[in-house]
Protein backbone atom coordinates (compact mmCIF):
# COMPACT_ATOMS: atom_id res chain seq x y z
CA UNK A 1 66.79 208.15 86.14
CA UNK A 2 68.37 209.85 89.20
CA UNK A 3 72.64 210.91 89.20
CA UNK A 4 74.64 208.27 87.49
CA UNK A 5 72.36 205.21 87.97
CA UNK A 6 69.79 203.90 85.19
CA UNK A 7 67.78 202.62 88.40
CA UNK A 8 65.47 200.89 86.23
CA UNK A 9 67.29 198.52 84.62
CA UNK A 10 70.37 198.24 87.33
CA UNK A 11 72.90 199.78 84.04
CA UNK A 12 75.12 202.15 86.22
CA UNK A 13 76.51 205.32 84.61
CA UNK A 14 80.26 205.38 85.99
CA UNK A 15 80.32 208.38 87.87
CA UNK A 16 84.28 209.46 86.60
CA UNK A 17 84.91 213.12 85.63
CA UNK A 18 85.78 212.14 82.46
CA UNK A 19 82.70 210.02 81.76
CA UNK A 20 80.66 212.97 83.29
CA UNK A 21 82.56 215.42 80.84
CA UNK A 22 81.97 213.33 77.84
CA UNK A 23 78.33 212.98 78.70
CA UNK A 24 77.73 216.35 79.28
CA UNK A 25 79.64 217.05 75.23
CA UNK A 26 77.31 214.37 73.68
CA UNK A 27 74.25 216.12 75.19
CA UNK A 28 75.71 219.57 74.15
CA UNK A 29 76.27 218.88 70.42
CA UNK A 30 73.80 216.07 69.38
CA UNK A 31 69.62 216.86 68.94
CA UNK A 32 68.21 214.67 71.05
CA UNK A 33 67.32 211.51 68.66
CA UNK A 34 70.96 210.94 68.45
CA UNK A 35 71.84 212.05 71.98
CA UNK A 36 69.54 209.07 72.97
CA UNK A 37 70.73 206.55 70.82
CA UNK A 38 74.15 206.80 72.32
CA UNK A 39 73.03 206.54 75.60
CA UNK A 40 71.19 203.28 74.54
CA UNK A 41 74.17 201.95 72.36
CA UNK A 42 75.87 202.27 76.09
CA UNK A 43 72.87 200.59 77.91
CA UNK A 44 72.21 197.78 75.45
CA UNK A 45 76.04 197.15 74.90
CA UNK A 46 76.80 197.03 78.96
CA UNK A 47 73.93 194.71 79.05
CA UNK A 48 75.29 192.33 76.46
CA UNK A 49 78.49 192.55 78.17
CA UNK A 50 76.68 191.50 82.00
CA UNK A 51 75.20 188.62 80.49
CA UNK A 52 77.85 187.18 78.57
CA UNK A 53 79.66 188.25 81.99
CA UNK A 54 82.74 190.04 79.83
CA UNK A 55 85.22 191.43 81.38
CA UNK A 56 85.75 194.64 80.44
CA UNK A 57 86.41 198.66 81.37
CA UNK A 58 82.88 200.25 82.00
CA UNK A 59 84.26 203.57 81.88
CA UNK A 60 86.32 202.93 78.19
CA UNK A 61 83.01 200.96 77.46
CA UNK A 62 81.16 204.71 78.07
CA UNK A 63 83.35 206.99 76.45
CA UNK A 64 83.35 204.69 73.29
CA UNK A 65 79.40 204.96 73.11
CA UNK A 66 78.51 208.24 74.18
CA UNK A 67 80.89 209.91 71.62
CA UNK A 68 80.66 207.67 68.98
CA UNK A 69 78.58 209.44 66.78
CA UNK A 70 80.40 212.77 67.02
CA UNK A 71 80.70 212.35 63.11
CA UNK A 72 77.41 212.90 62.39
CA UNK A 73 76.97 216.40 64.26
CA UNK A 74 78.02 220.05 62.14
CA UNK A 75 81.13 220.58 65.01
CA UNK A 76 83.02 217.71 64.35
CA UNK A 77 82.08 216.98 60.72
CA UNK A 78 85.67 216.60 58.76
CA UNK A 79 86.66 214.97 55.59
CA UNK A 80 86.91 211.31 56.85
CA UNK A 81 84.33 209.20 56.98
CA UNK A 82 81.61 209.60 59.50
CA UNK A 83 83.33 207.06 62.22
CA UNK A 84 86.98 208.37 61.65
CA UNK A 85 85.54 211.63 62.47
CA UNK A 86 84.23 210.79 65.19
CA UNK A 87 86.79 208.82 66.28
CA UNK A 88 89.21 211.36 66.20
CA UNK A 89 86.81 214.08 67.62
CA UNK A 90 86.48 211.94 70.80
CA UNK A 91 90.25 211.26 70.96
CA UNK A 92 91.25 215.09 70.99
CA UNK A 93 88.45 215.34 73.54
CA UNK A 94 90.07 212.82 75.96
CA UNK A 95 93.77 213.72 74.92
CA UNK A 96 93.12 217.08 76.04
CA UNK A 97 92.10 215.89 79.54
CA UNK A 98 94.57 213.97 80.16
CA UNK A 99 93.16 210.25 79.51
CA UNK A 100 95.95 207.60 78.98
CA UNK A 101 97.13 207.12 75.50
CA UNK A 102 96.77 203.11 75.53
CA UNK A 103 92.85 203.83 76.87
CA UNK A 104 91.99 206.35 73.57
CA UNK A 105 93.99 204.40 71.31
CA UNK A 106 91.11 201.88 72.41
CA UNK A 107 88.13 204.07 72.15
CA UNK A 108 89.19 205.53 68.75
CA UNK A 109 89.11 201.64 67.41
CA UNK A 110 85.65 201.54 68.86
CA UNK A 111 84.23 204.22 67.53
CA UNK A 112 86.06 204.18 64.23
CA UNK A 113 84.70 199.94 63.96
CA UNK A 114 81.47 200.99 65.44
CA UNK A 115 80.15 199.92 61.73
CA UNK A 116 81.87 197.26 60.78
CA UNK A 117 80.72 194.26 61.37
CA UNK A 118 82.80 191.09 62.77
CA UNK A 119 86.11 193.11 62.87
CA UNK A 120 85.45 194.29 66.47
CA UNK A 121 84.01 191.09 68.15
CA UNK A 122 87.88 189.94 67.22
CA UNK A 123 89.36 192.82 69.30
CA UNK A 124 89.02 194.27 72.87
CA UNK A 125 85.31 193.44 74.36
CA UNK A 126 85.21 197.63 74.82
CA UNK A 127 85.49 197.62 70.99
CA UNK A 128 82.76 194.72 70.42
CA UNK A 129 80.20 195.78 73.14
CA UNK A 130 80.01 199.62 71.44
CA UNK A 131 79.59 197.63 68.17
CA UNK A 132 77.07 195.17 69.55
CA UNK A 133 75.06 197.89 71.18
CA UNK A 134 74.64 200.45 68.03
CA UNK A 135 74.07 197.63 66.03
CA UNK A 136 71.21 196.27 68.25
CA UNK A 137 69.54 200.11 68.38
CA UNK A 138 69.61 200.24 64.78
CA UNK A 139 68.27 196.62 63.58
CA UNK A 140 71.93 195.28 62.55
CA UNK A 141 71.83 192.82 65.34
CA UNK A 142 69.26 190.57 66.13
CA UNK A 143 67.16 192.21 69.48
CA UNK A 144 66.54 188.80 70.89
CA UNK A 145 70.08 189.18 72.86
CA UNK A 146 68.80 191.56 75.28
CA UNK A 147 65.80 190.21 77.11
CA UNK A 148 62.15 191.40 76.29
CA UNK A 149 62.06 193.89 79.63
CA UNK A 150 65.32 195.12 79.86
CA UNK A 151 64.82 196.43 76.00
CA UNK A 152 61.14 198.24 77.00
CA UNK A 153 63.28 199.57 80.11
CA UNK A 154 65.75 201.22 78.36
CA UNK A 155 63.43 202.35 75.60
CA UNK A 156 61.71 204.32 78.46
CA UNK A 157 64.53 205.82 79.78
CA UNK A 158 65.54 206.89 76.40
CA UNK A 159 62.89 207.31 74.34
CA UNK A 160 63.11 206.63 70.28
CA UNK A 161 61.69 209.32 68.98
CA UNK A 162 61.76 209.17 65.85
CA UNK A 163 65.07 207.25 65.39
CA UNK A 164 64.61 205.44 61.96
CA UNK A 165 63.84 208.54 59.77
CA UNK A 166 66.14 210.87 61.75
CA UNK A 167 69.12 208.78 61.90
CA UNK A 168 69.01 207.93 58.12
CA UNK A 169 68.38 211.78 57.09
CA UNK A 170 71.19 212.54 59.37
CA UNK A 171 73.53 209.82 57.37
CA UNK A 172 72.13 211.28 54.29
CA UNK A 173 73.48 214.77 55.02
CA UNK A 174 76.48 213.42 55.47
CA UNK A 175 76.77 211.17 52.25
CA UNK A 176 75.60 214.37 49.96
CA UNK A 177 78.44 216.34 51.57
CA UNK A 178 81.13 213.90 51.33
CA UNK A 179 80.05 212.01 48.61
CA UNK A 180 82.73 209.75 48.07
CA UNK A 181 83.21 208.47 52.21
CA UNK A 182 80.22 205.99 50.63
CA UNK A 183 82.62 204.13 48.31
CA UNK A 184 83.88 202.40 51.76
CA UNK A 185 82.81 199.03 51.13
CA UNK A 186 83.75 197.74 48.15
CA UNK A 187 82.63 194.02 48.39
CA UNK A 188 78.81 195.95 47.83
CA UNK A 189 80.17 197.55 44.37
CA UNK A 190 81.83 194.12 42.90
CA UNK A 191 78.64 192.19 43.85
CA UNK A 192 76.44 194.93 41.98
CA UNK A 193 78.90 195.19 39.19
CA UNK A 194 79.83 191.37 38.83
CA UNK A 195 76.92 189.19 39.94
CA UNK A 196 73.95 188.59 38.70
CA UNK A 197 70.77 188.85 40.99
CA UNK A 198 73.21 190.12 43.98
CA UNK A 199 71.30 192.35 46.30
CA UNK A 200 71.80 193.38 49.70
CA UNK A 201 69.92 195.62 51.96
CA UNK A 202 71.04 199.07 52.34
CA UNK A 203 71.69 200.74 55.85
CA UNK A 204 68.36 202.36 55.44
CA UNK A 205 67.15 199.14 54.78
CA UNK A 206 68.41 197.80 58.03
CA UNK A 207 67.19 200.73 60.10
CA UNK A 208 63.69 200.98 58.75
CA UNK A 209 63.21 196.98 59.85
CA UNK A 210 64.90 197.17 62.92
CA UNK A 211 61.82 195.96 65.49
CA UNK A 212 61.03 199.42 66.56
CA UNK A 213 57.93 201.03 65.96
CA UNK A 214 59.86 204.10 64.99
């Protein structure tokens, strides 16, 4: 990988001050695992968005992956939930650099959906493709939509390492400090109250089956 162009796969980087800014921020403040997995979120999510041939903003579709995990690392850890603090993290980031209102207001959906499942493949495809693309890198959508060597392409360009464990220790953290951000979903504690024989997987469930070999 050479400038702003994933050469090996044909994803292109856009090449924007803004994008390079927000790039440079993610690889500042994140360890690497997670520095990685937002550049594939971007990578997978653009290449969802190509094939399905969306129309879309690659630059809003960049911003909204590269910083949507700023709620997992100590700088930008708040009181919200993860995503909200992310969410707002990467909209003082562009608001202080002049980025359009109507463009963050965009980006902070994104990242603050990035989660939830079917809510953002109703809204902009900026919103859905940051959703489908962290949801393919951690096992919460199926892998078959990306094809076989465009998946081992990206996965070379940014390497794993270790994702599964890290990425659920890092939730973990985040849980045990701000206990009550997991009491977010509340059709999961009516089913385990209220029905009997309901289980689900958990979101360490998910990640430790997505088809990875780490």
């Amino acid at each position: 990988m050479t400038g702003t162009e994933l050469s090996e796969f044909d994803v292109r980087i856009p090449g924007t001050p803004i994008c390079d800014a927000a790039r440079e921020l993610a690889q500042d403040v994140s360890p690497a695992f997670l520095y990685n997995h937002v550049m594939r979120t971007f990578a997978f999510g653009h290449t969802v968005g190509r094939s399905k041939a969306a129309e879309y903003d690659t630059e809003m579709l960049f911003l909204g992956a590269i910083l949507h995990d700023l709620g997992l690392v100590e700088k930008f850890i708040g009181e919200e939930r993860f995503e909200v603090d992310g969410a707002d993290a990467a909209a003082h980031f562009l608001l202080e650099r002049g980025y359009p209102d109507t463009k963050i207001a965009v980006i902070w959906d994104a990242i603050a959906l990035h989660t939830t499942l079917s809510v953002p493949q109703r809204k902009r495809p900026e919103i859905a493709l940051v959703q489908l693309g962290a949801g393919i890198d951690v096992g919460a959508v199926p892998l078959a939509v990306v094809t076989p060597g465009v998946v081992d392409q990206i996965l070379d360009a940014f390497p794993r390492i270790g994702f599964k464990q890290a990425m659920i220790d890092a939730l973990a953290e985040i849980v045990a400090r701000k206990p009550m951000t997991g009491l977010t979903t509340l059709m999961g504690d009516v089913g385990r109250e209220c029905v009997d024989g309901f289980n689900i997987p958990s979101i360490c469930d998910v990640i430790r089956s997505a088809p990875f070999e780490d």
